[in-house]
Protein backbone atom coordinates (compact mmCIF):
# COMPACT_ATOMS: atom_id res chain seq x y z
CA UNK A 1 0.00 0.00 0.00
CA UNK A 2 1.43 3.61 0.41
CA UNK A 3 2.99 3.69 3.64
CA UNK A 4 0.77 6.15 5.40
CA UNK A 5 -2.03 5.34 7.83
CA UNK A 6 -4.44 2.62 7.04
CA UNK A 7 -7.20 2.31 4.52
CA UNK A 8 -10.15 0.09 4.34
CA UNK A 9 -10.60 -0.21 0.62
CA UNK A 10 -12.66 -3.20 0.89
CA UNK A 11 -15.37 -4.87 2.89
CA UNK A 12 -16.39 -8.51 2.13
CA UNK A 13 -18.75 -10.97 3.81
CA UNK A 14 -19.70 -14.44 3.73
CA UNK A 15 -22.73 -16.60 5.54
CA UNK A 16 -22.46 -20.40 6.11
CA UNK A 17 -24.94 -22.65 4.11
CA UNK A 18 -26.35 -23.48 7.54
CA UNK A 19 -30.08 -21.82 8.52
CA UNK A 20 -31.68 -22.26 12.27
CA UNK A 21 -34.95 -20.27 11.82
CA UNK A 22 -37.25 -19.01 14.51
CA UNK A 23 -39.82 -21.96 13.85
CA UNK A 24 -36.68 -24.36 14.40
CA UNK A 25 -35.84 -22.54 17.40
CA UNK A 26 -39.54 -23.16 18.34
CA UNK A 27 -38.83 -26.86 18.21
CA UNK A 28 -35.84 -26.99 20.25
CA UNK A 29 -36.63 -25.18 23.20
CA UNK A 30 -39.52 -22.92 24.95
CA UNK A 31 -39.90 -20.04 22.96
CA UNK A 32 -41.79 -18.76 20.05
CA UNK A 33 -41.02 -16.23 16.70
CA UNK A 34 -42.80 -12.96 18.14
CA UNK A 35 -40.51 -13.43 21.83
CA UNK A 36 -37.47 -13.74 19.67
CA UNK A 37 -37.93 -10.81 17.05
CA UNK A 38 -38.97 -8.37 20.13
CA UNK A 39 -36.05 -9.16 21.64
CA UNK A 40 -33.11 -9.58 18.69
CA UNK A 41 -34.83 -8.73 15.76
CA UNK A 42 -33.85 -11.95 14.38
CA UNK A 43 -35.94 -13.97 12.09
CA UNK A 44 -33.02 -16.25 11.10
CA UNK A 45 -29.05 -17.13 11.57
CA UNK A 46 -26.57 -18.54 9.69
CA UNK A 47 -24.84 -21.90 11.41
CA UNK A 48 -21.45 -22.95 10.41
CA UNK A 49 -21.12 -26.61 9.64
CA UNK A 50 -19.27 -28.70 12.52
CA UNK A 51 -16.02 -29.02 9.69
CA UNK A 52 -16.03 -25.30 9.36
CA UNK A 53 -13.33 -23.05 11.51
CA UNK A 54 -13.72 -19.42 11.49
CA UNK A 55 -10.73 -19.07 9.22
CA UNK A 56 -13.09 -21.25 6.61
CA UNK A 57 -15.94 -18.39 7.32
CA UNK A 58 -12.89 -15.44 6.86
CA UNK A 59 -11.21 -16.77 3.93
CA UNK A 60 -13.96 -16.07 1.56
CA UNK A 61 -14.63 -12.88 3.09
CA UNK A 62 -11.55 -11.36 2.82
CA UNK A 63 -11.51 -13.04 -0.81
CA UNK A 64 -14.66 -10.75 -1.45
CA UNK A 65 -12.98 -7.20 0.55
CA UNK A 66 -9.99 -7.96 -2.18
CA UNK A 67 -12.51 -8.11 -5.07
CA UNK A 68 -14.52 -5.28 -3.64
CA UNK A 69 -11.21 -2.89 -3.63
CA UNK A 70 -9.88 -4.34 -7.03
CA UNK A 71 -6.64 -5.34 -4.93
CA UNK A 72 -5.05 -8.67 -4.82
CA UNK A 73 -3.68 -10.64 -1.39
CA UNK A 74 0.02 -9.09 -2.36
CA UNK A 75 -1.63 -5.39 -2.09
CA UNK A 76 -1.59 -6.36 2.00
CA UNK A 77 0.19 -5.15 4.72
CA UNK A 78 -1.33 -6.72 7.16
CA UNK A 79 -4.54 -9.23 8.50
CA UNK A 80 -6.64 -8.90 11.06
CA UNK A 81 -9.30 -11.06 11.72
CA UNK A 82 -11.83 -9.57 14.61
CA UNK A 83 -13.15 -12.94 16.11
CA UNK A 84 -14.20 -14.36 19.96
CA UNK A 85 -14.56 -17.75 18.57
CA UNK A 86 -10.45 -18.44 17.01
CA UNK A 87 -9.68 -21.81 14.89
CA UNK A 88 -6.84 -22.22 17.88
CA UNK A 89 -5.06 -19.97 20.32
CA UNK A 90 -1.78 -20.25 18.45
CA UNK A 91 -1.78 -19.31 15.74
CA UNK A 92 -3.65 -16.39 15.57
CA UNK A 93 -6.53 -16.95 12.67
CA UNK A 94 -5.74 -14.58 10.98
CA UNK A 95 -2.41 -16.15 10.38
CA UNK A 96 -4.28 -19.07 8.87
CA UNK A 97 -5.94 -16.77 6.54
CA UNK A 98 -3.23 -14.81 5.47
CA UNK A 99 -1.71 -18.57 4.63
CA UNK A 100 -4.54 -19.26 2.63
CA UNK A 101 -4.47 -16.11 0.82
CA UNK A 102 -0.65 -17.03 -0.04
CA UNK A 103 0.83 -14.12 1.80
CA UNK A 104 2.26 -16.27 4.73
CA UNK A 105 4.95 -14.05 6.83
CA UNK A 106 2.50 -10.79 6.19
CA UNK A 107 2.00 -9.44 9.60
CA UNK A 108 -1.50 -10.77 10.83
CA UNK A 109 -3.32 -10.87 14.27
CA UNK A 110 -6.74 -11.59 15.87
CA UNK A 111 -8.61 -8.77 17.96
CA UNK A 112 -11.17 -9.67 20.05
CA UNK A 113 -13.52 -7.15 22.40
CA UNK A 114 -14.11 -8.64 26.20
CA UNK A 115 -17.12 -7.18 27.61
């Protein structure tokens, strides 16, 4: 990049296959659609399958962020991966995705917020 300060040029997503509605909530414990949406809003969420890490869920994400800013994995500096749920606790998962990108050795850590 240029050197000075940092730039978000991208932002990517990505959403596991997975969907756990409200009705299948309904069915698995003591609650019901209209308690759920006052409360979160929610009407569904998507569930990563038991084979997926996080760094499975960030890898296509950050693919996405590079296609959004028309930059490639070599235009990094660095990776950070915002997660409380890490594939390990060494190394960080972002390390894993900066491996996958092909940019091992770029400078990469996990943040994490603890309430």
């Amino acid at each position: 990049m240029n050197g000075h300060g940092v730039t978000i040029a991208g932002i990517g997503r990505y959403a596991p296959a997975g969907i756990l509605s409200n009705s299948d909530l309904e069915n698995l414990v003591d609650t019901n659609d209209e308690w759920i949406m006052q409360r979160t809003g929610m009407k569904r969420r998507h569930i990563a399958a038991p084979e997926q890490a996080t760094s499975d869920l960030a890898y296509p994400a950050a693919r996405a962020a590079l296609a959004a800013a028309g930059r490639t994995p070599h235009d990094l500096d660095c990776v950070i991966v915002a997660t409380a749920t890490p594939d390990y606790l060494f190394p960080a998962t972002a390390c894993l995705v900066a491996s996958r990108l092909g940019i091992p050795g770029t400078p990469a850590f996990d943040i994490s917020i603890a309430c």
